[in-house]
C-alpha atoms as a PDB file:
ATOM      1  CA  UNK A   1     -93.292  40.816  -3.961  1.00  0.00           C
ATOM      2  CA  UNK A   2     -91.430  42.710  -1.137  1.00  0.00           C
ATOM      3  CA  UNK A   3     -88.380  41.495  -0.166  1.00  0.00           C
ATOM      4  CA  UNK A   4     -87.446  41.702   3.741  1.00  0.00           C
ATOM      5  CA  UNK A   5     -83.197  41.841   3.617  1.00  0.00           C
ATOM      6  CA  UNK A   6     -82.959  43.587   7.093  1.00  0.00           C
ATOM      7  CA  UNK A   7     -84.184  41.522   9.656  1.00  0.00           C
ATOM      8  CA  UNK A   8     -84.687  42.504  13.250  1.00  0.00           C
ATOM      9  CA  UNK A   9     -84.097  38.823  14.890  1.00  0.00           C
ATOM     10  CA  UNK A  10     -81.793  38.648  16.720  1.00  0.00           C
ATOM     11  CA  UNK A  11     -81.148  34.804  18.209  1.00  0.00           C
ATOM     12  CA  UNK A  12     -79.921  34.564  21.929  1.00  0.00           C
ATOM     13  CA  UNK A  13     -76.205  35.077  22.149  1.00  0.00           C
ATOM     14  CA  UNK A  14     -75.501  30.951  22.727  1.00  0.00           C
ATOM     15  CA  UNK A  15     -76.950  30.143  19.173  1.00  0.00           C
ATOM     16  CA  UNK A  16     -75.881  33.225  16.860  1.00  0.00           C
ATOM     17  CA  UNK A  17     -73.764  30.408  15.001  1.00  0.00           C
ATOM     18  CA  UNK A  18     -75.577  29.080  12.105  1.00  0.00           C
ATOM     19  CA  UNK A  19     -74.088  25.542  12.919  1.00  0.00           C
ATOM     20  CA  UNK A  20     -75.340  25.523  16.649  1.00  0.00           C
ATOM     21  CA  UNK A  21     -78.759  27.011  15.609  1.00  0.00           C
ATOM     22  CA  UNK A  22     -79.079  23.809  12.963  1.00  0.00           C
ATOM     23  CA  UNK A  23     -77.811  21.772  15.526  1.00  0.00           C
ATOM     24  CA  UNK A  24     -79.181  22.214  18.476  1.00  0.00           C
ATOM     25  CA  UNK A  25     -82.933  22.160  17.861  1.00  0.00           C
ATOM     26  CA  UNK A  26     -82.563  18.459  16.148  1.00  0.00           C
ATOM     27  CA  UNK A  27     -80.683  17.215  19.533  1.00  0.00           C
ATOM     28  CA  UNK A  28     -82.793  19.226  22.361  1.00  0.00           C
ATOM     29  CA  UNK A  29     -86.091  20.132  21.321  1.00  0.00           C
ATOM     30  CA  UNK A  30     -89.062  18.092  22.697  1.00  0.00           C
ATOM     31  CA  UNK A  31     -92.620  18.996  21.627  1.00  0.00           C
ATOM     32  CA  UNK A  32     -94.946  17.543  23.934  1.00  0.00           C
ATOM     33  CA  UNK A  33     -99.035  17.513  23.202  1.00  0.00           C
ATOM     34  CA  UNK A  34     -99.922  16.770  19.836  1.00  0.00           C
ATOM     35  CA  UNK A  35    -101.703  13.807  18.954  1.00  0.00           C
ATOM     36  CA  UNK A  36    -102.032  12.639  15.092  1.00  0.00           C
ATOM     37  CA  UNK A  37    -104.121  10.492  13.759  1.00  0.00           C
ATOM     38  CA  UNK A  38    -102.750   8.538  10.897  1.00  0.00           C
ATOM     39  CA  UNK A  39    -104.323   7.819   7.485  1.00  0.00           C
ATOM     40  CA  UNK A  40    -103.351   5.645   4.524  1.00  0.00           C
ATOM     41  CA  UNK A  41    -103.621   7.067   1.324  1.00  0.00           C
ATOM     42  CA  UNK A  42    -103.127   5.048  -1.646  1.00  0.00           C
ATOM     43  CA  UNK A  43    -101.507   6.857  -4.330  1.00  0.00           C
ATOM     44  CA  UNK A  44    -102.612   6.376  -8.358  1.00  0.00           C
ATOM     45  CA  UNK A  45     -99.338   4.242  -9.462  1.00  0.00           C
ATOM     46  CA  UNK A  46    -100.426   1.907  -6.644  1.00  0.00           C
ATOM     47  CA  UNK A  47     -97.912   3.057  -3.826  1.00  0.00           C
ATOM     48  CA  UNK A  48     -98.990   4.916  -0.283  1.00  0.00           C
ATOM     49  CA  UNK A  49     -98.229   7.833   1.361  1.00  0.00           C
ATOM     50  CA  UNK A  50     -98.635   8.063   5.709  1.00  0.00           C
ATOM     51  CA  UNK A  51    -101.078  10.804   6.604  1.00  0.00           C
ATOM     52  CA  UNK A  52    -101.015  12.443   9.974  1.00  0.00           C
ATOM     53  CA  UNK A  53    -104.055  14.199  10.824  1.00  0.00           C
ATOM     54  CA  UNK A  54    -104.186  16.952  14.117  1.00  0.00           C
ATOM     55  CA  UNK A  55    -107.784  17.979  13.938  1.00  0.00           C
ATOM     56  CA  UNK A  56    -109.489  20.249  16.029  1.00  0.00           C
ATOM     57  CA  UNK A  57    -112.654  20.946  14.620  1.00  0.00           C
ATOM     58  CA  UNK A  58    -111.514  24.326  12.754  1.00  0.00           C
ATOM     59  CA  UNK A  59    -112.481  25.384   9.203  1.00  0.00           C
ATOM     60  CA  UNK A  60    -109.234  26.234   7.818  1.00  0.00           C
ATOM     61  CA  UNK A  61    -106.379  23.434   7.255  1.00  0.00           C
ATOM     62  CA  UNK A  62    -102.483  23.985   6.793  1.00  0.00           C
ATOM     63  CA  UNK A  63    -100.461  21.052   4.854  1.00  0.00           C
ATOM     64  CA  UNK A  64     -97.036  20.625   6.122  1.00  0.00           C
ATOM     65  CA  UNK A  65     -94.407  18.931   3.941  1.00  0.00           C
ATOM     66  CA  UNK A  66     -91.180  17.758   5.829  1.00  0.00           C
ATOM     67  CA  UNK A  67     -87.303  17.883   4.513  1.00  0.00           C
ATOM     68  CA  UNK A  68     -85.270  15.174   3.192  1.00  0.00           C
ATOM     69  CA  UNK A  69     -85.192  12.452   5.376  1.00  0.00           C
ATOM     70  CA  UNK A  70     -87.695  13.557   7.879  1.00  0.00           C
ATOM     71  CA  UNK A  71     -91.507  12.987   9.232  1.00  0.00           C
ATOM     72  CA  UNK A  72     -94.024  14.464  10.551  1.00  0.00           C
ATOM     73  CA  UNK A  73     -92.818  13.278  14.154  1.00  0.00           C
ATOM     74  CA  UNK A  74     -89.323  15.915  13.921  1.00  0.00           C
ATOM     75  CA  UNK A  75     -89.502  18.388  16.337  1.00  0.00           C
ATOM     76  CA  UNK A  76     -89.883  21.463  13.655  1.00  0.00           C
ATOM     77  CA  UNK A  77     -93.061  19.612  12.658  1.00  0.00           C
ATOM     78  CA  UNK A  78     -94.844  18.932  15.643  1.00  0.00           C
ATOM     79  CA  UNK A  79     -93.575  22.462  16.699  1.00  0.00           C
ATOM     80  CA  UNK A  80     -95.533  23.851  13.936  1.00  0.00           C
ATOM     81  CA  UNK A  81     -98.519  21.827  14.182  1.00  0.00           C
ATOM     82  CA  UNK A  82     -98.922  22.627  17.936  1.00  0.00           C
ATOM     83  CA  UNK A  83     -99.004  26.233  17.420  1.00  0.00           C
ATOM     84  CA  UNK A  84    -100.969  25.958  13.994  1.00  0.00           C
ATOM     85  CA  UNK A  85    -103.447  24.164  16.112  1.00  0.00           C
ATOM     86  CA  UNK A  86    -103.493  26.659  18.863  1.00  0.00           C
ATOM     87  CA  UNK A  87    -103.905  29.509  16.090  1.00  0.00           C
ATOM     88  CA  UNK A  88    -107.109  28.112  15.034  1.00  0.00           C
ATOM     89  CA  UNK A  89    -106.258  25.465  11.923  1.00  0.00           C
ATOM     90  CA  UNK A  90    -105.995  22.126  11.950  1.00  0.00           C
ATOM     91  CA  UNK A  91    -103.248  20.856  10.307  1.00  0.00           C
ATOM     92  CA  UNK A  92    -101.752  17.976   8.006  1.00  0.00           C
ATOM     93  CA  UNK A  93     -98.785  16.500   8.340  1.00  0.00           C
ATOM     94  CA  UNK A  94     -97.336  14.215   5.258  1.00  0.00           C
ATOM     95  CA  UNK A  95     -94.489  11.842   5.135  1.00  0.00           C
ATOM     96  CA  UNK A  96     -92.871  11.747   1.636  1.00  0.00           C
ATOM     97  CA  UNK A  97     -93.026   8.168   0.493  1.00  0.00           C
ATOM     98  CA  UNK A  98     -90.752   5.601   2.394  1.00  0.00           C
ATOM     99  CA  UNK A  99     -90.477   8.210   5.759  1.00  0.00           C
ATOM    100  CA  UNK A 100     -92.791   7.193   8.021  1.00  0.00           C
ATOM    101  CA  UNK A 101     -90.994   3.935   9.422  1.00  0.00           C
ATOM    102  CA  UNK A 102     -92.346   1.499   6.686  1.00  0.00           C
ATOM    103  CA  UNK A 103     -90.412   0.972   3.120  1.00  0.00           C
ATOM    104  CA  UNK A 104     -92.960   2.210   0.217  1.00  0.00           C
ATOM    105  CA  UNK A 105     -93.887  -0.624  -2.356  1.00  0.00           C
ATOM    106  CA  UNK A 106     -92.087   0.399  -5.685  1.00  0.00           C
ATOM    107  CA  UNK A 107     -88.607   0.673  -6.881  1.00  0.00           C
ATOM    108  CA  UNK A 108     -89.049   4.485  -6.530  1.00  0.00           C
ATOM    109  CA  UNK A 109     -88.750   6.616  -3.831  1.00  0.00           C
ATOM    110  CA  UNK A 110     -89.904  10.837  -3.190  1.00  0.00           C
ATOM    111  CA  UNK A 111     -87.345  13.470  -4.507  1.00  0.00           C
ATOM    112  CA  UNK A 112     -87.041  17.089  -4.211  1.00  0.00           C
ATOM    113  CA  UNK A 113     -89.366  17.466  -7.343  1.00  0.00           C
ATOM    114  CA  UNK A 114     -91.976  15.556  -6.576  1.00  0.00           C
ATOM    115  CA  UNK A 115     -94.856  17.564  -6.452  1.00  0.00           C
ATOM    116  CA  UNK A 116     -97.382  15.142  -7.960  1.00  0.00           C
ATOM    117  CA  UNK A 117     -97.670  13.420  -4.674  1.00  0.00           C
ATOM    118  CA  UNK A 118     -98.143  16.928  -3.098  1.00  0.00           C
ATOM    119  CA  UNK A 119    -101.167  17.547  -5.178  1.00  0.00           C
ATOM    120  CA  UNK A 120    -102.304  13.928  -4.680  1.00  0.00           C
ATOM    121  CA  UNK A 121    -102.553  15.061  -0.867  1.00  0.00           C
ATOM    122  CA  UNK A 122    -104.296  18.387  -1.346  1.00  0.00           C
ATOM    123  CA  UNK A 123    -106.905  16.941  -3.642  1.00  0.00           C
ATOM    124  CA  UNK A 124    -107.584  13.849  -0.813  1.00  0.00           C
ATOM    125  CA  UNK A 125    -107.595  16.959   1.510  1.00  0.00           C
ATOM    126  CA  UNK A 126    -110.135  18.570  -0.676  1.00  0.00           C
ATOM    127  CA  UNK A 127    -111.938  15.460  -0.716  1.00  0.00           C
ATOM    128  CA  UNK A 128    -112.548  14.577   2.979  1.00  0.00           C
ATOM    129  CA  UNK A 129    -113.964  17.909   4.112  1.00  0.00           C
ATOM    130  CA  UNK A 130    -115.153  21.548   2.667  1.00  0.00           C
ATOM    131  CA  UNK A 131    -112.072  23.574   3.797  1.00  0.00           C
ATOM    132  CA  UNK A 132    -112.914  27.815   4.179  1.00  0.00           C
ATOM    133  CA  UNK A 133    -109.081  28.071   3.456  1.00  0.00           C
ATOM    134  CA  UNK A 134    -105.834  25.552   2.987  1.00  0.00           C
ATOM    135  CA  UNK A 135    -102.379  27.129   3.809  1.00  0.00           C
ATOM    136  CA  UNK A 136     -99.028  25.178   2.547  1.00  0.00           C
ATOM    137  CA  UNK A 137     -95.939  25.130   4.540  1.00  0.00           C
ATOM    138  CA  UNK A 138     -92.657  23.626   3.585  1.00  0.00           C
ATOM    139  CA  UNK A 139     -89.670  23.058   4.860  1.00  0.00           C
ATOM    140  CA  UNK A 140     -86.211  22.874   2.986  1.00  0.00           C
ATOM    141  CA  UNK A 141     -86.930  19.861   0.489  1.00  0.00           C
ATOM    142  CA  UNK A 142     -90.551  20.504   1.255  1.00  0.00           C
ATOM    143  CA  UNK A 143     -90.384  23.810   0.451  1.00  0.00           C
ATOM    144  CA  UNK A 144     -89.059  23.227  -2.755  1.00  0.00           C
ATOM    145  CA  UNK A 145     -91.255  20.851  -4.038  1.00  0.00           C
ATOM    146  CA  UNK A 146     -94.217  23.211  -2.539  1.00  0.00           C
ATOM    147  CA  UNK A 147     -92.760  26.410  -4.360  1.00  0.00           C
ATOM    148  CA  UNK A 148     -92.320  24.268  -7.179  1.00  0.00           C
ATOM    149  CA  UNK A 149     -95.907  22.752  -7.570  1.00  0.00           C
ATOM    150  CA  UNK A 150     -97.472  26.282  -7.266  1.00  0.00           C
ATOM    151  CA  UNK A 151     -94.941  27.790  -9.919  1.00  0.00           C
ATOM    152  CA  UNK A 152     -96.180  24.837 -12.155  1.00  0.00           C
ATOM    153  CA  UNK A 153     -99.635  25.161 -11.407  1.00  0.00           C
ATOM    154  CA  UNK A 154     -99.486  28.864 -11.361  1.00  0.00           C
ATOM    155  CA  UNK A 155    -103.404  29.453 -11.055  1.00  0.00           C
ATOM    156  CA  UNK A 156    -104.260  26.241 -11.963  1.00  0.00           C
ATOM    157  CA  UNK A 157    -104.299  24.960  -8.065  1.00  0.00           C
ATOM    158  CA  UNK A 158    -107.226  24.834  -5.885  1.00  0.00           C
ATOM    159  CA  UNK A 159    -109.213  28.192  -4.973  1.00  0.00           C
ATOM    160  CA  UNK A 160    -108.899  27.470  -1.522  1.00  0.00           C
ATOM    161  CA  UNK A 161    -105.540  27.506  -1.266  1.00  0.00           C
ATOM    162  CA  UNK A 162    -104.757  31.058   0.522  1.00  0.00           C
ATOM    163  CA  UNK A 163    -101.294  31.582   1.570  1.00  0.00           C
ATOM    164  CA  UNK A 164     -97.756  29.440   1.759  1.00  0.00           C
ATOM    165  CA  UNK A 165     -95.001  29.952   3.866  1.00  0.00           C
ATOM    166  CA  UNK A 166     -91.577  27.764   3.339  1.00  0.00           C
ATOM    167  CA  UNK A 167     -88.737  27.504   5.452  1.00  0.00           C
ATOM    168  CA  UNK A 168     -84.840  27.018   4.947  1.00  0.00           C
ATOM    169  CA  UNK A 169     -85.534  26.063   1.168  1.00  0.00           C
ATOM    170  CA  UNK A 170     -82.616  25.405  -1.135  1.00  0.00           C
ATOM    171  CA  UNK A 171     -84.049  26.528  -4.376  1.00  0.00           C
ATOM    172  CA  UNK A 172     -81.105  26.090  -6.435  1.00  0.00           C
ATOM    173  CA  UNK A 173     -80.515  22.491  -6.014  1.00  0.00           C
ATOM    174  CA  UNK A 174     -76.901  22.227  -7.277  1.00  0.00           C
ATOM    175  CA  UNK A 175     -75.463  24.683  -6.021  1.00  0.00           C
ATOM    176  CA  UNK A 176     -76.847  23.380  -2.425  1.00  0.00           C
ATOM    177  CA  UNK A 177     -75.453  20.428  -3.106  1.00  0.00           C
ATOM    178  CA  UNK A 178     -71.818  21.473  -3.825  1.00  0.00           C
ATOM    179  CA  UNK A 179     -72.397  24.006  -0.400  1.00  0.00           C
ATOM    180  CA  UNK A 180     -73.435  20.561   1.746  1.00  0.00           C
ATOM    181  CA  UNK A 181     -69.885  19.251   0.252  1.00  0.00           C
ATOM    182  CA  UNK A 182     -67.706  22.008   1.418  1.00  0.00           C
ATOM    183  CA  UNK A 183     -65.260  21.961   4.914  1.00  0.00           C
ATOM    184  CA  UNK A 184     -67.675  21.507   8.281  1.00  0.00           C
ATOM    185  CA  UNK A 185     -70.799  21.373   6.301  1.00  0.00           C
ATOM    186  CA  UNK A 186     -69.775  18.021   5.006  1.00  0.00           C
ATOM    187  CA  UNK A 187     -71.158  16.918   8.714  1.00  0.00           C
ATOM    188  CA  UNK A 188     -74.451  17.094   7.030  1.00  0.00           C
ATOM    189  CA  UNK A 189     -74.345  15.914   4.161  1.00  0.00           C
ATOM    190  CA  UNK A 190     -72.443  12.828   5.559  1.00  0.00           C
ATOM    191  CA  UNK A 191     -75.653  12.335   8.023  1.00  0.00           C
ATOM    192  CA  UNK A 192     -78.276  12.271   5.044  1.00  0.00           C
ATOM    193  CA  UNK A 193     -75.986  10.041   2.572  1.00  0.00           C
ATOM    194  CA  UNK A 194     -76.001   7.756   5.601  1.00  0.00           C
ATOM    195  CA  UNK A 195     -79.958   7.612   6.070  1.00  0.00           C
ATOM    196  CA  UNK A 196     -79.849   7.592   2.164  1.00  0.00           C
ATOM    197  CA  UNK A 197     -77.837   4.504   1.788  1.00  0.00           C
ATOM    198  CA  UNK A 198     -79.745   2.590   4.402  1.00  0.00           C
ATOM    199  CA  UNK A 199     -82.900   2.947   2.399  1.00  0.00           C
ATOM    200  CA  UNK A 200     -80.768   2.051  -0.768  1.00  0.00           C
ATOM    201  CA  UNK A 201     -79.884  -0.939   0.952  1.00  0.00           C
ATOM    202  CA  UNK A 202     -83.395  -2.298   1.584  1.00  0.00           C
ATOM    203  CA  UNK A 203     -84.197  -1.601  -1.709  1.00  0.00           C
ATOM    204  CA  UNK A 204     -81.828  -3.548  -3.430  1.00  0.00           C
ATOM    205  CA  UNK A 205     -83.478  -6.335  -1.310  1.00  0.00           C
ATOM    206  CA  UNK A 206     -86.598  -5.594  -2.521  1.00  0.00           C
ATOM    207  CA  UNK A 207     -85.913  -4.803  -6.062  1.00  0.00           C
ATOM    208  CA  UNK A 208     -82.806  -6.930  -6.938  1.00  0.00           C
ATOM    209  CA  UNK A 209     -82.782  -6.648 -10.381  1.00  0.00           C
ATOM    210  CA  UNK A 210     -83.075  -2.911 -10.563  1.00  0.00           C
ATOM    211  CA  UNK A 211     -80.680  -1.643  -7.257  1.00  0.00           C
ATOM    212  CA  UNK A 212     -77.176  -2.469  -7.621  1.00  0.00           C
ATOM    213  CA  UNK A 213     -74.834  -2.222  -4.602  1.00  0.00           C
ATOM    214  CA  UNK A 214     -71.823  -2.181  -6.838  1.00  0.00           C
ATOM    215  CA  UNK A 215     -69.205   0.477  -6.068  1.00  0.00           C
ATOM    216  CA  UNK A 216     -71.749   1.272  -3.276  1.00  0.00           C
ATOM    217  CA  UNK A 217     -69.335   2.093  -0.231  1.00  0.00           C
ATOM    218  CA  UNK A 218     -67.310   4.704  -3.067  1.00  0.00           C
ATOM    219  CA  UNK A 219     -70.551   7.158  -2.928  1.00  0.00           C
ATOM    220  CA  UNK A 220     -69.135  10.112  -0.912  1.00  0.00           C
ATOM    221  CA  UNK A 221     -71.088  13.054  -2.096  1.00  0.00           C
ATOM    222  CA  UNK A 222     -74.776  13.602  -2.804  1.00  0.00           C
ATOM    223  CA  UNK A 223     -73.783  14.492  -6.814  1.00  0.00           C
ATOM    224  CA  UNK A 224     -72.750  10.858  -6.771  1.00  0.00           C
ATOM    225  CA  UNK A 225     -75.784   9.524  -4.842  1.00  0.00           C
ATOM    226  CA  UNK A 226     -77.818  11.118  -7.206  1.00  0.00           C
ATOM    227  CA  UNK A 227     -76.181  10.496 -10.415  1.00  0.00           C
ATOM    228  CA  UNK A 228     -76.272   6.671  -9.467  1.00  0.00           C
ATOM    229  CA  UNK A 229     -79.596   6.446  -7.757  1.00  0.00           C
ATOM    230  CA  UNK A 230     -81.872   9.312  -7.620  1.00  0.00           C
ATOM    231  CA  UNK A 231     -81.594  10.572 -11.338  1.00  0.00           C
ATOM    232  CA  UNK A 232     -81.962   6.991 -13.090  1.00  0.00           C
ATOM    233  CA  UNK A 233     -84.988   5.500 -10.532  1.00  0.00           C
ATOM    234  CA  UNK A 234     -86.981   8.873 -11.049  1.00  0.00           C
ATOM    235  CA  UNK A 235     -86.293   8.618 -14.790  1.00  0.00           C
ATOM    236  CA  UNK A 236     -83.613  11.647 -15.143  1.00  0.00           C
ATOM    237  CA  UNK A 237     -80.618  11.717 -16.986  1.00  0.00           C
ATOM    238  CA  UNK A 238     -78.341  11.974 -14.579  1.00  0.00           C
ATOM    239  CA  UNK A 239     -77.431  14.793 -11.009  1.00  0.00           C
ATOM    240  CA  UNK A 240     -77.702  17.611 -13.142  1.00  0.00           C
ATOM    241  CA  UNK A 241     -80.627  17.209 -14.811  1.00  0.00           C
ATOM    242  CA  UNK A 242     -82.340  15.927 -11.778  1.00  0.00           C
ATOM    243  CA  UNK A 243     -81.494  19.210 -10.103  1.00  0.00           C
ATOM    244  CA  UNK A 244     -82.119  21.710 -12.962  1.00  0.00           C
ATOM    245  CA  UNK A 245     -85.542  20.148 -13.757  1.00  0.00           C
ATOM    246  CA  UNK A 246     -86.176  20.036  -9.720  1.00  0.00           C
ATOM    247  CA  UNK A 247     -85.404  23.063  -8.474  1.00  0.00           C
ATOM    248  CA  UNK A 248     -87.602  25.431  -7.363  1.00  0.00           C
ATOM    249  CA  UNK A 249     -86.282  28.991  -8.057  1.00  0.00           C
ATOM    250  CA  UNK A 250     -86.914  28.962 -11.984  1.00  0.00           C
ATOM    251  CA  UNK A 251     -90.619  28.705 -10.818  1.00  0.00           C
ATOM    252  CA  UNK A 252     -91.352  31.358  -8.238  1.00  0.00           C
ATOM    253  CA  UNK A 253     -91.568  34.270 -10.539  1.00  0.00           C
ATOM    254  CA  UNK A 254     -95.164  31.796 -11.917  1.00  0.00           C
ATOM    255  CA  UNK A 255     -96.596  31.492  -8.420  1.00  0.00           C
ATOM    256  CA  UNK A 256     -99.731  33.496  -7.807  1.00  0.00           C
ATOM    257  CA  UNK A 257    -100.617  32.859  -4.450  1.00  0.00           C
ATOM    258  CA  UNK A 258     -99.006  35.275  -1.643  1.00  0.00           C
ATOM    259  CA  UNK A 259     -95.975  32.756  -0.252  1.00  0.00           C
ATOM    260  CA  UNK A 260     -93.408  33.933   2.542  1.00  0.00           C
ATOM    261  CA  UNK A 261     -89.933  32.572   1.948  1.00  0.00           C
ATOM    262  CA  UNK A 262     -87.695  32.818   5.163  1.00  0.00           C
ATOM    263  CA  UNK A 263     -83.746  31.766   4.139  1.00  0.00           C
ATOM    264  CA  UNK A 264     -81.853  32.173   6.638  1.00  0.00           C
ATOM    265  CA  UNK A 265     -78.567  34.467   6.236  1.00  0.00           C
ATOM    266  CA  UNK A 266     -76.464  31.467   7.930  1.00  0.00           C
ATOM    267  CA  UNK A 267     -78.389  28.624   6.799  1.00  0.00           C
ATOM    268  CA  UNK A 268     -75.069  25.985   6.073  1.00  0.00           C
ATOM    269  CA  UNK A 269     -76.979  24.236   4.124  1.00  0.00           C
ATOM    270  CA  UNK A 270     -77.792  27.572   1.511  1.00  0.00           C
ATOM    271  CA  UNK A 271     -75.465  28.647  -1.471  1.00  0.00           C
ATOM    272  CA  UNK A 272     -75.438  32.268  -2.319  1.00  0.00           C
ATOM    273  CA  UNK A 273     -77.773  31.031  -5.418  1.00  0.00           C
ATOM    274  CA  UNK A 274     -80.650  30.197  -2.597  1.00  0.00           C
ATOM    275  CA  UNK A 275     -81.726  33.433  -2.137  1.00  0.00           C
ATOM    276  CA  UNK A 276     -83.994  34.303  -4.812  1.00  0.00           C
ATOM    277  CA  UNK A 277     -84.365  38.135  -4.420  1.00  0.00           C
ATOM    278  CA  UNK A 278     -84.535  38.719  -8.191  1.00  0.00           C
ATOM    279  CA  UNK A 279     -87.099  36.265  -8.806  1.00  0.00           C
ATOM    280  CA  UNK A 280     -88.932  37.476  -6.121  1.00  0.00           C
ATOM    281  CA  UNK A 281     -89.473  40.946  -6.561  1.00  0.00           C
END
């Protein structure tokens, strides 16, 4: 696989910080024309995942899978939709399970491993219409758990399936983790743990019995987050194993499909680790 190290983008000279080009796009960017229509699909252990649909009447679909604690209304996803839509495809948008406004029925929530529920939306894909091609695209968590599910499936994925392009991916999970922890980037990570707690919250109302709030407020890191939440309610041992078992760079030497992986040089939210040149040549 060729490997592209010199790049010749160069970003206008008000966002050649990596900061202000993460930044900046989540506050100011408005996408303005696409119009989804949304679909319920029930999943096999009798939860749901939020389907939205931008159909144009084309014979080649792209699935787009979002990054933690996004949807398919951010700006980066209705970005690529529109101009996946004005390419020729129409396109898919998927919110991971308890992302699309509505808290998901079981105890369990989507994690940056997950690809069973990405398969469970190509197959209902599959299902509704005869597709000439299917393209993935992924962004950070997305991209991992798309990388991921074709390293897994190596070529046991659908034919259709033609090309993949992920975004901003951290492939090596832990090593991500402890970047998001260090000096300014803690900004970040103290956003997500927010959004994650809030969820946490509402599902110790739900589920009682199995979501304790104890020591709650102490959680100051996403290694504790996921040690104490992710890890047991996905059935891992604890952080570690979560992210050895989830990440996606052990995998990408296995995929067979032609994938473009575009990591960022600046990306604050990539460890040296997240740049998988070896395994990708």
């Amino acid at each position: 696989m060729p490997v592209i190290q010199k790049s010749n983008f160069h970003p206008p000279v008000i966002l050649r910080n990596g900061h202000i080009q993460t930044i900046y796009p989540s506050l100011f960017r408005k996408v303005y024309g696409v119009q989804y229509q949304r679909e319920r699909l029930e999943t096999p252990d009798g939860d749901f995942l939020d389907l939205d649909w931008s159909i144009k009447g084309n014979k080649r679909l792209v699935i787009l899978s979002h990054g933690l604690e996004g949807n398919t209304y951010r700006a980066y996803m209705l970005g690529m939709v529109k101009a996946l839509n004005t390419a020729g495809w129409d396109a898919l948008a998927w919110n991971f399970r308890g992302c699309s406004g509505e808290p998901n029925r079981l105890v369990r929530s989507y994690h940056s491993g997950d690809t069973d529920d990405l398969e469970t939306v190509i197959h209902h894909a599959q299902a509704k219409r005869q597709w000439d091609q299917i393209a993935l695209i992924g962004f950070s968590m997305g991209g991992n758990i798309t990388l991921k599910y074709l390293g897994e499936r190596e070529k046991n994925h659908p034919k259709e399936i033609a090309g993949v392009v992920t975004l901003s991916v951290p492939v090596d999970l832990e090593s991500s983790a402890y970047q998001l922890a260090r000096g300014v980037n803690r900004i970040y990570m103290i956003r997500f743990l927010r959004m994650l707690r809030k969820k946490i919250q509402i599902k110790s109302q739900l589920f009682p019995d199995l979501i304790s709030l104890d020591g709650f407020e102490q959680i100051k890191s996403f290694k504790e987050f996921d040690d104490r939440y992710t890890a047991p309610i996905h059935g891992f041992k604890d952080a570690k194993d979560y992210w050895t078992q989830s990440s996606s760079k052990q995998f990408i030497p296995s995929i067979t499909v032609p994938t473009l992986l575009i990591n960022a040089k600046n990306d604050p939210f990539l460890s040296p680790e997240c740049y998988p040149i070896h395994e990708a040549e």
